[in-house]
PDB file of N, CA and C in Angstrom:
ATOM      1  N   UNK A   1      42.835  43.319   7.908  1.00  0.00           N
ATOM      2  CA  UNK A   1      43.441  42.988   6.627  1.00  0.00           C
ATOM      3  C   UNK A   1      42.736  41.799   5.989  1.00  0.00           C
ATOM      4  N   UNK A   2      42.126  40.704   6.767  1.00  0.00           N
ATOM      5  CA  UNK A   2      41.984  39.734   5.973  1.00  0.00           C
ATOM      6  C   UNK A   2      40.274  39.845   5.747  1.00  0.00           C
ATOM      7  N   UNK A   3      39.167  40.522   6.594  1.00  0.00           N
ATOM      8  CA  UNK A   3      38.504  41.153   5.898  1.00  0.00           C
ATOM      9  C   UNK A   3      38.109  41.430   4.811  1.00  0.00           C
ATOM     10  N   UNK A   4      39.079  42.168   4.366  1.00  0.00           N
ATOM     11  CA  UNK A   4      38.898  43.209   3.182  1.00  0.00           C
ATOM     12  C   UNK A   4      39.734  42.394   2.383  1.00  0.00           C
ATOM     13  N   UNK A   5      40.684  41.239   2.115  1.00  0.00           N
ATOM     14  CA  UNK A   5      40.898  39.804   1.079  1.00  0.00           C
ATOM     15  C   UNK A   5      39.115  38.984   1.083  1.00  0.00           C
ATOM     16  N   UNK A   6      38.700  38.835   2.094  1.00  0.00           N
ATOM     17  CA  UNK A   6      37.973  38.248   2.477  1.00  0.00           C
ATOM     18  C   UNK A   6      36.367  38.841   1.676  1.00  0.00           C
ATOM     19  N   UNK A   7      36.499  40.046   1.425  1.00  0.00           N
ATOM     20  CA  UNK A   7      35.287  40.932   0.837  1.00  0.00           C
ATOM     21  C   UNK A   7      35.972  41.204  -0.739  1.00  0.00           C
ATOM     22  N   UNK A   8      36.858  41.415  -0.916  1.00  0.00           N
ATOM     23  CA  UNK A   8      37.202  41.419  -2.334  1.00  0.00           C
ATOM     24  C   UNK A   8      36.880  39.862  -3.107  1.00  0.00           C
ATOM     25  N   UNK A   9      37.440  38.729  -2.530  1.00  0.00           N
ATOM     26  CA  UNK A   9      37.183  37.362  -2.989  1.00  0.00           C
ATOM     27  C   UNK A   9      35.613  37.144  -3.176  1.00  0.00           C
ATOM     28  N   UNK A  10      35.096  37.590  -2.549  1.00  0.00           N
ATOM     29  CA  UNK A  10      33.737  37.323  -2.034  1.00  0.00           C
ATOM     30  C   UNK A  10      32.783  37.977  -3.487  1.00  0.00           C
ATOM     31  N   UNK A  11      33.630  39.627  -3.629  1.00  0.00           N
ATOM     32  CA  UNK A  11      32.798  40.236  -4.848  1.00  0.00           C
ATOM     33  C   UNK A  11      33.194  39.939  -5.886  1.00  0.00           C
ATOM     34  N   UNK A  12      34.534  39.756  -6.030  1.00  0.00           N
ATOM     35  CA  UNK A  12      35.179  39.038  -7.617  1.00  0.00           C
ATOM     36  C   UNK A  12      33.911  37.405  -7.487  1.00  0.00           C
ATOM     37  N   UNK A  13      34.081  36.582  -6.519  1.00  0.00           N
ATOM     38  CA  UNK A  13      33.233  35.131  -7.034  1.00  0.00           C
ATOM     39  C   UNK A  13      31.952  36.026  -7.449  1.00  0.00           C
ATOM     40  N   UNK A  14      31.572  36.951  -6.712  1.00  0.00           N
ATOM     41  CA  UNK A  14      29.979  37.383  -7.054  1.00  0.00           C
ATOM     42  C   UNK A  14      29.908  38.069  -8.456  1.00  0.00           C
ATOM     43  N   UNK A  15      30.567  38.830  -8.939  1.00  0.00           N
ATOM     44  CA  UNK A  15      31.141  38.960 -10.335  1.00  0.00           C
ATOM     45  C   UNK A  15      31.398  38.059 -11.020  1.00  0.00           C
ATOM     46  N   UNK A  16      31.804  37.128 -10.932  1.00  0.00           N
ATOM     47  CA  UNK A  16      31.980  35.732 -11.993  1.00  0.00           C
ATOM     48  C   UNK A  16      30.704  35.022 -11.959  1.00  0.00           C
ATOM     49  N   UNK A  17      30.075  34.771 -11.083  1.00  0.00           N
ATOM     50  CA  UNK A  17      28.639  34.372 -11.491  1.00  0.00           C
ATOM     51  C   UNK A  17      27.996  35.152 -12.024  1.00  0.00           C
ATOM     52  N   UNK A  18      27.654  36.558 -11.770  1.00  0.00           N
ATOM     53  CA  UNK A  18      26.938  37.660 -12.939  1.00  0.00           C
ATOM     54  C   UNK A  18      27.490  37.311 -14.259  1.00  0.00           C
ATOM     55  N   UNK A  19      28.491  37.518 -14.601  1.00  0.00           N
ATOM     56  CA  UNK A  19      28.863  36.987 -15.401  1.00  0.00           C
ATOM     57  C   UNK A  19      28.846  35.949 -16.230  1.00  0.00           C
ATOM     58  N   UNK A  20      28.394  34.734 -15.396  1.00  0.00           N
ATOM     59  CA  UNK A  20      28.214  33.351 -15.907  1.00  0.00           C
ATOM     60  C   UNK A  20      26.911  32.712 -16.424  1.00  0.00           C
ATOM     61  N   UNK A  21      25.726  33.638 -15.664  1.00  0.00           N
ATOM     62  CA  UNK A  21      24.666  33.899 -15.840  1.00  0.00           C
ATOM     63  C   UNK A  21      24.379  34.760 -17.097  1.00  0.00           C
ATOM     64  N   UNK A  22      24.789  36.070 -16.857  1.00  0.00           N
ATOM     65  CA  UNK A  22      24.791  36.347 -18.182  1.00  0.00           C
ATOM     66  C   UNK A  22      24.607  35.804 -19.598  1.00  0.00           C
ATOM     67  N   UNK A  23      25.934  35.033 -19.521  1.00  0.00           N
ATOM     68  CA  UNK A  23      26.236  34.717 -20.695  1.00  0.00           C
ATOM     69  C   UNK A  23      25.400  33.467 -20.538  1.00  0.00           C
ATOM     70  N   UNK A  24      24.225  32.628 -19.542  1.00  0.00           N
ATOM     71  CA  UNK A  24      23.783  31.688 -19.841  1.00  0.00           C
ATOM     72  C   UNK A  24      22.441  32.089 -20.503  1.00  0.00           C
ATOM     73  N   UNK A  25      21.671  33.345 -19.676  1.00  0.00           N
ATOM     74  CA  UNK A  25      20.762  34.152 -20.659  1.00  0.00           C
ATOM     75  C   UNK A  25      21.134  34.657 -22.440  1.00  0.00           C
ATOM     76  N   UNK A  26      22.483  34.407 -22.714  1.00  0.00           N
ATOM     77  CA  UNK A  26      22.400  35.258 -24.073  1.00  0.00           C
ATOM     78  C   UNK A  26      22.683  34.028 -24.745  1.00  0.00           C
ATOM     79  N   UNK A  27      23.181  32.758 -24.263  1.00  0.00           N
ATOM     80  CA  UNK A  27      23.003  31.751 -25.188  1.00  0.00           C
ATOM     81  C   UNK A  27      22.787  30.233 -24.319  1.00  0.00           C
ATOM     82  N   UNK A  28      21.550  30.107 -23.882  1.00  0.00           N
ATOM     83  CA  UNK A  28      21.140  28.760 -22.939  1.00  0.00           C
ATOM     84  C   UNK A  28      21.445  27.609 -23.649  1.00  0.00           C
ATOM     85  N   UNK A  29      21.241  27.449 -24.800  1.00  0.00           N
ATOM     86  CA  UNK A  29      21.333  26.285 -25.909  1.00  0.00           C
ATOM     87  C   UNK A  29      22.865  26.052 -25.487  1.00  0.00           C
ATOM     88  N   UNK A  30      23.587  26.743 -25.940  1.00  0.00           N
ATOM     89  CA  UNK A  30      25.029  26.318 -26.161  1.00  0.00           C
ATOM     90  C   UNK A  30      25.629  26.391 -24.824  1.00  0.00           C
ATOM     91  N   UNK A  31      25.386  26.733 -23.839  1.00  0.00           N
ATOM     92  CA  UNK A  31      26.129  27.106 -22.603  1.00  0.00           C
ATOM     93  C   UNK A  31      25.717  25.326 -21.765  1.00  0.00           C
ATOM     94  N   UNK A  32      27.212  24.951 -21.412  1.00  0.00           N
ATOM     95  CA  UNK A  32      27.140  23.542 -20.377  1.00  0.00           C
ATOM     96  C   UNK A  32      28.148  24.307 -19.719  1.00  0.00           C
ATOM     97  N   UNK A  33      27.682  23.679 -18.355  1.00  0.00           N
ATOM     98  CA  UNK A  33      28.918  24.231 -17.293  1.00  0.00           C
ATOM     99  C   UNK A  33      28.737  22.864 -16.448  1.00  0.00           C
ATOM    100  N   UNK A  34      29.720  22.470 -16.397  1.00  0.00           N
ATOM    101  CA  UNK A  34      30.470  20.642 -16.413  1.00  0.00           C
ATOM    102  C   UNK A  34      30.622  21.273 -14.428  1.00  0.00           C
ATOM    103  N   UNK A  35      29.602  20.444 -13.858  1.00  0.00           N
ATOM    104  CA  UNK A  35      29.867  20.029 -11.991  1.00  0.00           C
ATOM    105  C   UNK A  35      30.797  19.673 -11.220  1.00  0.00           C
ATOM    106  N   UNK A  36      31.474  19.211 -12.379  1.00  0.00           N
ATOM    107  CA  UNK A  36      32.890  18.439 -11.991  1.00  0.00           C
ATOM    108  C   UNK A  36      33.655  19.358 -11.762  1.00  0.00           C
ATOM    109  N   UNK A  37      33.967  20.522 -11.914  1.00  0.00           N
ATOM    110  CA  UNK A  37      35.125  21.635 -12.036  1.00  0.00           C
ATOM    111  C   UNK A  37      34.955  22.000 -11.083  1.00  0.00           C
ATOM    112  N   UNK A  38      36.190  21.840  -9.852  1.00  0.00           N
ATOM    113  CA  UNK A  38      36.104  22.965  -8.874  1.00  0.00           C
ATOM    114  C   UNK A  38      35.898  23.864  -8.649  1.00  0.00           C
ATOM    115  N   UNK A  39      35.600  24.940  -7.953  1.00  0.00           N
ATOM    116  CA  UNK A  39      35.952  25.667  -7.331  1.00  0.00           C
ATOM    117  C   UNK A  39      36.790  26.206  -6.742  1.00  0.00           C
ATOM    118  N   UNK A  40      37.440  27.252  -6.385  1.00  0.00           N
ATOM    119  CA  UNK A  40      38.501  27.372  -6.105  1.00  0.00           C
ATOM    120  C   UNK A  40      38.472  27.810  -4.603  1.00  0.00           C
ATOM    121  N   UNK A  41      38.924  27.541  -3.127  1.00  0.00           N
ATOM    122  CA  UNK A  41      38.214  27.391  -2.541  1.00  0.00           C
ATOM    123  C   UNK A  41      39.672  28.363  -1.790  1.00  0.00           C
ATOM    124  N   UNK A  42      39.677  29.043  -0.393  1.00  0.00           N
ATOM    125  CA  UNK A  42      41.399  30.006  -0.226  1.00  0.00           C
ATOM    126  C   UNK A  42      40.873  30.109   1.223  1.00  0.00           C
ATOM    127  N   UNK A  43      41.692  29.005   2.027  1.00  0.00           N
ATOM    128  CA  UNK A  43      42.071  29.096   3.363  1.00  0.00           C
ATOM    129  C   UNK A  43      43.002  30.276   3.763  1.00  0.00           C
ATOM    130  N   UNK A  44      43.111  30.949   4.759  1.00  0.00           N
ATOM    131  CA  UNK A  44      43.503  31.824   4.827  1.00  0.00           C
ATOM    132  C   UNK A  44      45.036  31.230   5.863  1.00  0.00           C
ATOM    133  N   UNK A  45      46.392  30.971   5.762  1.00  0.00           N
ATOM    134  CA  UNK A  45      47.273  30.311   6.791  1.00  0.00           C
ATOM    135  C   UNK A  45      47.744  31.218   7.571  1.00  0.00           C
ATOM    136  N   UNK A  46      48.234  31.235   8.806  1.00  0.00           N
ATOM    137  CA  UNK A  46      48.588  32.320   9.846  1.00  0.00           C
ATOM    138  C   UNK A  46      49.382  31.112  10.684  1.00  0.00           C
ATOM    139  N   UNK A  47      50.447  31.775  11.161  1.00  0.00           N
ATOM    140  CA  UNK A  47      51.257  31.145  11.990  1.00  0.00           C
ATOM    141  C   UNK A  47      50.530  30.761  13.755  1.00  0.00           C
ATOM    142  N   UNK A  48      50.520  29.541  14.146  1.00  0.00           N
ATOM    143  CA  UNK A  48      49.898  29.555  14.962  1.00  0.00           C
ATOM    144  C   UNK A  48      50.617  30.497  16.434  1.00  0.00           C
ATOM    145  N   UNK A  49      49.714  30.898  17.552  1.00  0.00           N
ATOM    146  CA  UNK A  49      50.448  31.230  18.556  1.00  0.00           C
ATOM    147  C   UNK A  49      50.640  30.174  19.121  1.00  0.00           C
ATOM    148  N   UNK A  50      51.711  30.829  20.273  1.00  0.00           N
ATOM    149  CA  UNK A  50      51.630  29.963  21.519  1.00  0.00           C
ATOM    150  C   UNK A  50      50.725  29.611  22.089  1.00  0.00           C
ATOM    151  N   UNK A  51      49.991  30.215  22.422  1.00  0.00           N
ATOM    152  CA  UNK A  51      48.735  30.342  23.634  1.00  0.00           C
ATOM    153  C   UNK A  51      48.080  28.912  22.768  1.00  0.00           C
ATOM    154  N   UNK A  52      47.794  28.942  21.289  1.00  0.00           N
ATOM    155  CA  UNK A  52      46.869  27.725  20.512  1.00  0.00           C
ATOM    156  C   UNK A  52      47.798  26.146  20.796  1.00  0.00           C
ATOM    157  N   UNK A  53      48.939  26.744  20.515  1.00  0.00           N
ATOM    158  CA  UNK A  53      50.110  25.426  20.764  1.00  0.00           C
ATOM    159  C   UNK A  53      49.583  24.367  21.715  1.00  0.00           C
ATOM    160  N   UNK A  54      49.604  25.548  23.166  1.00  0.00           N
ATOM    161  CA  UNK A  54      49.661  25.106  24.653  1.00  0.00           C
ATOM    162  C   UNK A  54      48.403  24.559  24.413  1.00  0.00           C
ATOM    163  N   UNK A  55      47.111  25.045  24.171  1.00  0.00           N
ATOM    164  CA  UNK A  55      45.684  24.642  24.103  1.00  0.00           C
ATOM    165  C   UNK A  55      45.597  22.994  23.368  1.00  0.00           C
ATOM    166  N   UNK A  56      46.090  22.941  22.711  1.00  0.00           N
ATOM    167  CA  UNK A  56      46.017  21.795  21.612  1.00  0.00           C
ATOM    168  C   UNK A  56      47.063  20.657  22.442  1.00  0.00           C
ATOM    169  N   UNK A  57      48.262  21.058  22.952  1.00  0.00           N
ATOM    170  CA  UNK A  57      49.349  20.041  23.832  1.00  0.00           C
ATOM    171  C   UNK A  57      48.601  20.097  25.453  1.00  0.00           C
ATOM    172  N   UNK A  58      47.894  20.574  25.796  1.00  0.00           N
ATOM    173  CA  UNK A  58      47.392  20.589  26.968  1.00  0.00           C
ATOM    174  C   UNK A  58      47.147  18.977  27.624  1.00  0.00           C
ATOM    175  N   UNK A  59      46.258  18.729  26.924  1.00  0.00           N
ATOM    176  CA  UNK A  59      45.329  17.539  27.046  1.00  0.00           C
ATOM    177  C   UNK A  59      46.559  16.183  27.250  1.00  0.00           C
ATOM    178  N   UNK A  60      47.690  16.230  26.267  1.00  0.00           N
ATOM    179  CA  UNK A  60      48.455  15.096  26.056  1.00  0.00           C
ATOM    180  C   UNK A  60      49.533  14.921  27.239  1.00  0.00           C
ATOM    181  N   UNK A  61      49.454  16.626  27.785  1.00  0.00           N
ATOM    182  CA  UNK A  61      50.432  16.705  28.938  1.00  0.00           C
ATOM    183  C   UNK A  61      50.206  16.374  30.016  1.00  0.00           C
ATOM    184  N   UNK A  62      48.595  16.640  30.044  1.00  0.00           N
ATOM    185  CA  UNK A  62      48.165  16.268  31.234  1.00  0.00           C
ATOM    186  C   UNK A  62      47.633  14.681  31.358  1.00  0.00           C
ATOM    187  N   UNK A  63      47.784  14.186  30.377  1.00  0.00           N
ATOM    188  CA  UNK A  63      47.364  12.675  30.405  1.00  0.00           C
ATOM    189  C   UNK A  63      49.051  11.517  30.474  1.00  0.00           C
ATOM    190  N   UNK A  64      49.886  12.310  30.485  1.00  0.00           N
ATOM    191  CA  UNK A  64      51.235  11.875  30.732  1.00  0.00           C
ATOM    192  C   UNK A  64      51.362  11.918  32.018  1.00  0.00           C
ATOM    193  N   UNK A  65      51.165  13.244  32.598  1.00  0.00           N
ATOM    194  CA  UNK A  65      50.862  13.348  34.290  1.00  0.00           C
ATOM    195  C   UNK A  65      50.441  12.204  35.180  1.00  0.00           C
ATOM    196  N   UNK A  66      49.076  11.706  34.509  1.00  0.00           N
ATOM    197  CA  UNK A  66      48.253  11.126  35.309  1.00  0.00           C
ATOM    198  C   UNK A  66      48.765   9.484  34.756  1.00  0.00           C
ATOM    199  N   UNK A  67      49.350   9.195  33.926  1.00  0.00           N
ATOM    200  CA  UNK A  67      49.739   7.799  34.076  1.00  0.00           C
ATOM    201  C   UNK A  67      50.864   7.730  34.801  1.00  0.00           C
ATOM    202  N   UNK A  68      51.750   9.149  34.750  1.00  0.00           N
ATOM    203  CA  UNK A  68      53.122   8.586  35.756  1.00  0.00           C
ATOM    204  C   UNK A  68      53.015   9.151  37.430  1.00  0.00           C
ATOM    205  N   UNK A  69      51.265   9.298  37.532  1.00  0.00           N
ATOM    206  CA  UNK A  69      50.650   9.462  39.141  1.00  0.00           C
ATOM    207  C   UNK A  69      50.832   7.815  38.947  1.00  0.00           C
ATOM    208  N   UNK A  70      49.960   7.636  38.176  1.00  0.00           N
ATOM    209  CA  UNK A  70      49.139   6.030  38.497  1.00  0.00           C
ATOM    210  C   UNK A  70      50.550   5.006  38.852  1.00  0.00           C
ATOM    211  N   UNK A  71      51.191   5.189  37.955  1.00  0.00           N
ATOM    212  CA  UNK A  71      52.728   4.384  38.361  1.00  0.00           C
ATOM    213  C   UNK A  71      53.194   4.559  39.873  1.00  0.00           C
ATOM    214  N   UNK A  72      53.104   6.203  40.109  1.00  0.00           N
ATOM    215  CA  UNK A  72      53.790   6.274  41.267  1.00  0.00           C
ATOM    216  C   UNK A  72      53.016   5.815  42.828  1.00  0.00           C
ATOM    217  N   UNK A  73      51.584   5.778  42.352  1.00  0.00           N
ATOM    218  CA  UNK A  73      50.679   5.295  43.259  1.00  0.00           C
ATOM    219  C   UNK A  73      51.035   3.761  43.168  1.00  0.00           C
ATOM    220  N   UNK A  74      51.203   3.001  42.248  1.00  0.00           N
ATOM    221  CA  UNK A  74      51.692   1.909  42.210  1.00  0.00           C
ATOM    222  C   UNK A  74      52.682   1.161  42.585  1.00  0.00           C
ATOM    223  N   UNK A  75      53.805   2.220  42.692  1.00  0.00           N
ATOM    224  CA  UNK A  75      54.938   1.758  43.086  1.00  0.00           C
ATOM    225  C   UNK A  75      55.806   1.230  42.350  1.00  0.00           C
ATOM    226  N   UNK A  76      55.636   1.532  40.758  1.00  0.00           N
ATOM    227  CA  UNK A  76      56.567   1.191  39.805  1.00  0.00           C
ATOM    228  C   UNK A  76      56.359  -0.277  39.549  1.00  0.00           C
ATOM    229  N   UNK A  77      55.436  -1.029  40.128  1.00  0.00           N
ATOM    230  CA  UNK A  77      55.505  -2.680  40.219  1.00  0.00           C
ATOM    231  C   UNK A  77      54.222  -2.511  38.700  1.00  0.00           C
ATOM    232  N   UNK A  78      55.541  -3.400  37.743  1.00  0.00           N
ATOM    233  CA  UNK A  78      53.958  -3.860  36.797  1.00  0.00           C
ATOM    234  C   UNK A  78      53.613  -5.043  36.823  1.00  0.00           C
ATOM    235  N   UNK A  79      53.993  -6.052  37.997  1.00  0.00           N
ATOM    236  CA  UNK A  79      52.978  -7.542  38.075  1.00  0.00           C
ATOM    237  C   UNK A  79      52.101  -6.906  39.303  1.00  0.00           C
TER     238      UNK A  79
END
């Protein structure tokens, strides 16, 4: 599915530049096209999974682990 959003966006922008061109060949004198104007730019959002969740919380879980080893190797004493 997102593909074929992904190939339609792709030929509509490629159509608007034919287009833009065009019309810069039929009148160069008068045609400014200002740098400043975005673009319009289309992230595609999807709900994340689990599996990405766990991947991304991995690291923080396991670094919680290892300070409350280090404590317990310690003996809870913080002087």
């Amino acid at each position: 599915m997102s593909s074929t959003t992904t190939s339609n966006n792709a030929s509509k922008s490629y159509i608007e530049e034919n287009e833009e061109n065009e019309e810069f060949h039929q009148n160069p004198i008068g045609y400014h096209r200002s740098s400043f104007v975005p673009r319009q730019i289309s992230f595609s959002q999807r709900q994340a999974t689990l599996g990405e969740i766990i991947l991304v919380l991995l690291p923080y879980f396991i670094l919680l682990v290892d300070i409350f080893i280090f404590f317990l190797l310690r003996g809870f004493k913080l002087t």
